[in-house]
Protein backbone atom coordinates (compact mmCIF):
# COMPACT_ATOMS: atom_id res chain seq x y z
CA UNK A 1 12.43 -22.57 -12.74
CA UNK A 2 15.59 -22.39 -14.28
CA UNK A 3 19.31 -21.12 -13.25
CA UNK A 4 20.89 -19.47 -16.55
CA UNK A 5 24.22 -17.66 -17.02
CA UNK A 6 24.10 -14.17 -17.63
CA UNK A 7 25.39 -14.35 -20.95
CA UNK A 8 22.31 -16.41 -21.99
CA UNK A 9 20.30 -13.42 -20.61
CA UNK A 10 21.55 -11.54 -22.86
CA UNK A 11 21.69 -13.26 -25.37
CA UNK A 12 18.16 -13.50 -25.49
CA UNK A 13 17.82 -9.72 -24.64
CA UNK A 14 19.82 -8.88 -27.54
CA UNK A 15 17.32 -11.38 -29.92
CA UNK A 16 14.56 -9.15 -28.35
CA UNK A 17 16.27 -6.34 -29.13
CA UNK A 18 16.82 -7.67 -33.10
CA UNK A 19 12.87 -7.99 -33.80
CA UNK A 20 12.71 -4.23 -33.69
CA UNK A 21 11.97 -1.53 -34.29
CA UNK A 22 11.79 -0.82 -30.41
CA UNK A 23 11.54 -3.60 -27.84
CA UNK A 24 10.44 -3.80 -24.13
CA UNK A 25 11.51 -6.00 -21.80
CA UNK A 26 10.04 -6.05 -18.06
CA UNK A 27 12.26 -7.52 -15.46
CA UNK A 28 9.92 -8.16 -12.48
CA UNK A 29 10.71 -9.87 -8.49
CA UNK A 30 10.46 -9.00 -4.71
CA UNK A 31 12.36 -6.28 -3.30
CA UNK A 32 15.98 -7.56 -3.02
CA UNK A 33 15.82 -10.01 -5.48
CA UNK A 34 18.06 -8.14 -7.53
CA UNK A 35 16.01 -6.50 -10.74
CA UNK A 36 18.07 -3.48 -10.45
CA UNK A 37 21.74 -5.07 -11.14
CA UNK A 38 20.61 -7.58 -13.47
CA UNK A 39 18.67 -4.79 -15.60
CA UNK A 40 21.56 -2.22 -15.42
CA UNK A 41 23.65 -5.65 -16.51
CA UNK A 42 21.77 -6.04 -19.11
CA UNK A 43 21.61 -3.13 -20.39
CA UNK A 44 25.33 -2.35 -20.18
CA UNK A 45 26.11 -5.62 -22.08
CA UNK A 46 23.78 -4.78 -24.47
CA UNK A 47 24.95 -1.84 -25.54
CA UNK A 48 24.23 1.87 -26.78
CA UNK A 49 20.99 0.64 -28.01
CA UNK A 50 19.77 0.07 -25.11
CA UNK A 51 18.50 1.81 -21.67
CA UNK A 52 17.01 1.51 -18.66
CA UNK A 53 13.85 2.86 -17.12
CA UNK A 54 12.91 1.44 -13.96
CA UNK A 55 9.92 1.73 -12.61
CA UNK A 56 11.12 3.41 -9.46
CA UNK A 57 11.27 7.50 -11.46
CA UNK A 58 7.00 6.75 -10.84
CA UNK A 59 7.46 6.85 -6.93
CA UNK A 60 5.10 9.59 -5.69
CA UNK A 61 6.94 12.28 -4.03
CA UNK A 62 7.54 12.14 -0.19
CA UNK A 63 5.07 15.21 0.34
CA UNK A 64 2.16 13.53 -1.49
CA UNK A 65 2.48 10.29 0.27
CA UNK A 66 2.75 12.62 3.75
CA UNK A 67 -0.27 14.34 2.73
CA UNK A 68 -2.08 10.56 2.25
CA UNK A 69 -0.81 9.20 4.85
CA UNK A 70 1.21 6.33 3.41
CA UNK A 71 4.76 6.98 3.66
CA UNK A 72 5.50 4.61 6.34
CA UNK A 73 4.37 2.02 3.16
CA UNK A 74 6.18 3.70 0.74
CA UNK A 75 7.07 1.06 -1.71
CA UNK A 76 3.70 -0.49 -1.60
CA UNK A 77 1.49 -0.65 -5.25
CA UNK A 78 -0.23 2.43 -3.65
CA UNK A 79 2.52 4.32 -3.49
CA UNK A 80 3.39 4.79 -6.95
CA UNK A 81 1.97 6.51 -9.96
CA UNK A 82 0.59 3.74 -11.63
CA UNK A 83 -0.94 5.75 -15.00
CA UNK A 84 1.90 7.78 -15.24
CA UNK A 85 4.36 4.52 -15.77
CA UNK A 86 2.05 2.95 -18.13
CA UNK A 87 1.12 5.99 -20.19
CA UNK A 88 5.73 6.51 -20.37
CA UNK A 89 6.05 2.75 -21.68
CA UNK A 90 3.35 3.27 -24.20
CA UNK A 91 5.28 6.38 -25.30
CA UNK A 92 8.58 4.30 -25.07
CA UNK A 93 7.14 1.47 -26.96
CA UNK A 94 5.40 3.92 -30.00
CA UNK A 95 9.38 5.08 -30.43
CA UNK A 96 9.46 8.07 -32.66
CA UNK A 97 12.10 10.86 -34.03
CA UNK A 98 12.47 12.54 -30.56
CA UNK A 99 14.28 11.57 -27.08
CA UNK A 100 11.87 10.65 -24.25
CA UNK A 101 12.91 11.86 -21.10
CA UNK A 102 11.76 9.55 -18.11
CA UNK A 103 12.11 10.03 -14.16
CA UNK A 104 14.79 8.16 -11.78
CA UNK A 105 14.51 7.70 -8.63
CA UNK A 106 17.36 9.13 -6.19
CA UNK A 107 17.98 6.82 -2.80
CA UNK A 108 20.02 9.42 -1.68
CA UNK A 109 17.09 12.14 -0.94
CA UNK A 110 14.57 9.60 -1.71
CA UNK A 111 12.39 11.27 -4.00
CA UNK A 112 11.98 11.00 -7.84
CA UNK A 113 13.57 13.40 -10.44
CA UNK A 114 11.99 13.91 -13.68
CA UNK A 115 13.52 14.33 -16.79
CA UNK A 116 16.61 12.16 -15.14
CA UNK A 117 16.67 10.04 -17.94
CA UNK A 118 17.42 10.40 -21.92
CA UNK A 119 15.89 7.04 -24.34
CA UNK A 120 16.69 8.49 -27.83
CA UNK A 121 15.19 7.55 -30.98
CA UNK A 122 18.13 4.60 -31.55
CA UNK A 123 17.33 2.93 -28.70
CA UNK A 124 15.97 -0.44 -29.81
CA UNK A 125 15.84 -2.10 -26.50
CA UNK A 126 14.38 -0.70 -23.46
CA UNK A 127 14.77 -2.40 -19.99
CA UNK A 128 12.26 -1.55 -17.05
CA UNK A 129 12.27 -3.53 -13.70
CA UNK A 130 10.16 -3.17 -10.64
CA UNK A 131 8.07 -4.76 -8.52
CA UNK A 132 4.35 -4.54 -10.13
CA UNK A 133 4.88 -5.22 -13.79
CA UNK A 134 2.84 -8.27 -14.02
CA UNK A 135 0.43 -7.28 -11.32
CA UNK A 136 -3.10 -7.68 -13.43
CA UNK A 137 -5.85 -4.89 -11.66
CA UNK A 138 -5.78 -1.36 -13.79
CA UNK A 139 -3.74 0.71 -14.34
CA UNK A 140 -1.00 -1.83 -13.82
CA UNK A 141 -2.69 -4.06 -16.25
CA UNK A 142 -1.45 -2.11 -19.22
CA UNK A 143 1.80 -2.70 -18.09
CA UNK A 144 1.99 -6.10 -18.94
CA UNK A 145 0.20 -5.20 -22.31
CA UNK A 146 2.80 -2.73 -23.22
CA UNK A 147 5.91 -5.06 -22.75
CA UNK A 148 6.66 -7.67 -24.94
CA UNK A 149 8.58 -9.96 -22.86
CA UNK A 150 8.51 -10.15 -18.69
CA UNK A 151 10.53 -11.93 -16.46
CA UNK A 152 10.31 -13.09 -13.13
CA UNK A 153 13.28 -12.87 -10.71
CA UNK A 154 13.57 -15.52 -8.34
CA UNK A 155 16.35 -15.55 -5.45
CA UNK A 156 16.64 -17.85 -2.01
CA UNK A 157 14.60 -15.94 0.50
CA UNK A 158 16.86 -16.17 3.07
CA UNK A 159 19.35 -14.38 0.72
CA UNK A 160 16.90 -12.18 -0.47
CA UNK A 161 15.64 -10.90 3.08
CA UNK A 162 19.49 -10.45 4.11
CA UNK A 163 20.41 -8.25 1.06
CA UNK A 164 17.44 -6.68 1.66
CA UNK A 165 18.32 -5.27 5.58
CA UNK A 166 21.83 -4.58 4.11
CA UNK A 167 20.37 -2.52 1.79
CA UNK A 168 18.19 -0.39 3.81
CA UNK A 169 21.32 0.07 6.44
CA UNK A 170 23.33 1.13 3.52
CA UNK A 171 21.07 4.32 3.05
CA UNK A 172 21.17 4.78 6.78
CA UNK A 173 18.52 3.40 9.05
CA UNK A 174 19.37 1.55 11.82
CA UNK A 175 19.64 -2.85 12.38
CA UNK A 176 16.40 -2.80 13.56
CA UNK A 177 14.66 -0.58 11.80
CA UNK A 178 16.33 -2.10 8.87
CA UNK A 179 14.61 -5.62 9.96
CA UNK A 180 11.43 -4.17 11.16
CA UNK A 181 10.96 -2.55 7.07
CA UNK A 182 12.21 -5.61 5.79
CA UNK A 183 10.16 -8.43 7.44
CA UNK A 184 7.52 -5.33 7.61
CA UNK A 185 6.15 -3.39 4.72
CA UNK A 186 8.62 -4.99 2.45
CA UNK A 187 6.93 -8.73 2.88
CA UNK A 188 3.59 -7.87 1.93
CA UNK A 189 4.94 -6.06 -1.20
CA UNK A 190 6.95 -9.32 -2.20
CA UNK A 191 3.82 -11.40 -1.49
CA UNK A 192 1.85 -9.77 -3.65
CA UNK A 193 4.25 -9.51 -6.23
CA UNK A 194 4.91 -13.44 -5.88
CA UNK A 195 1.40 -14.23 -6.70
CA UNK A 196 1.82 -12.75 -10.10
CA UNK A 197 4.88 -14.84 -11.13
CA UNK A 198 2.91 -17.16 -12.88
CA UNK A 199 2.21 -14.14 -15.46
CA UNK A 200 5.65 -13.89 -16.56
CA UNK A 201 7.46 -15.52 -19.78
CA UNK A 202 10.55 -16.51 -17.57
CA UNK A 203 11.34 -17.78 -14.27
CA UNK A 204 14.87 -17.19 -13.72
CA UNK A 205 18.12 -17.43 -11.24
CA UNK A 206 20.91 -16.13 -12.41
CA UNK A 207 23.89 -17.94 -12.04
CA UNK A 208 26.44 -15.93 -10.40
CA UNK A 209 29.61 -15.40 -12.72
């Protein structure tokens, strides 16, 4: 593993990017390891031909995980639509004269919203991140088929676990409930997800500017 400053990142993002005509790169790591703020980094330094599409929009709604009895593991593989995310990057990666419209997902009411987000045809460089892109049982095995470069964030667990209960408190449960999701649902996810590091084309830390 290997600690590289950001601007190295993207540098190599950018070289990605350059191969055209559209790129994908996967950016893949336990939950609070920070794939969210180094993708929208990324993408940001980048530039207009680039976007983001994480692979949050592919949550199932909170109704359909009530009605199957798995929303007090939402955020586990299960939970998401799977197909849908790979059948989107294959669209993203095929490029073409019209805008693709993808879903986000909103923290706030917790729940995805399609059409959220515009990749038009410029777009050269598209950035997903989430926590199952290198996980190799269908359908998420055609996401690792689809992207052409994946890597794997790494971060101290200790500092991973405590921006993880910050996070959750942020969008309003309580200490312990914050801990009990954390250390909870949350750790199986990121065990899983580190047994497929050894599927990705980096290993990074980032080194903190």
């Amino acid at each position: 593993m290997t600690a590289y400053p950001f601007d190295v990142l993207v540098a190599r993002a950018a070289a990605l990017a350059d191969l055209g005509p559209r790129r994908l790169l996967g950016i893949v790591g336990a939950p609070g390891a920070g794939k969210s703020t180094l993708a929208a980094r990324l993408v940001e330094a980048v530039g207009p031909t680039a976007a983001l599409v994480p692979m949050d929009g592919y949550h199932l709604a909170q109704a359909e995980l009530d009605r199957l009895g798995r929303h007090e593991r939402k955020g586990a593989i299960d939970t998401f639509d799977g197909p849908g995310y790979v059948s989107m990057l294959g669209r993203l990666a095929a490029g073409g004269p019209e805008t693709i419209y993808a879903p986000a997902f909103h923290r706030e009411i917790e729940e995805p919203v399609a059409g959220s987000i515009a990749v038009p045809p410029e777009v050269r460089l598209v950035v997903t991140e989430g926590n199952y892109l290198l996980v190799p049982e269908e359908p998420w095995s055609g996401v690792r088929l689809v992207l052409d470069e994946v890597w794997y964030l790494d971060l101290d667990e200790e500092l991973r676990l405590r921006r993880l209960v910050a996070r959750h408190m942020a969008y309003g449960r309580s200490q312990a409930e914050a801990k009990a999701r954390s250390y909870g649902s949350d750790q199986v996810n990121a065990e899983l997800i580190a047994t497929t590091r050894n599927r990705a084309d980096l290993i990074v830390r980032v080194i903190q500017d």
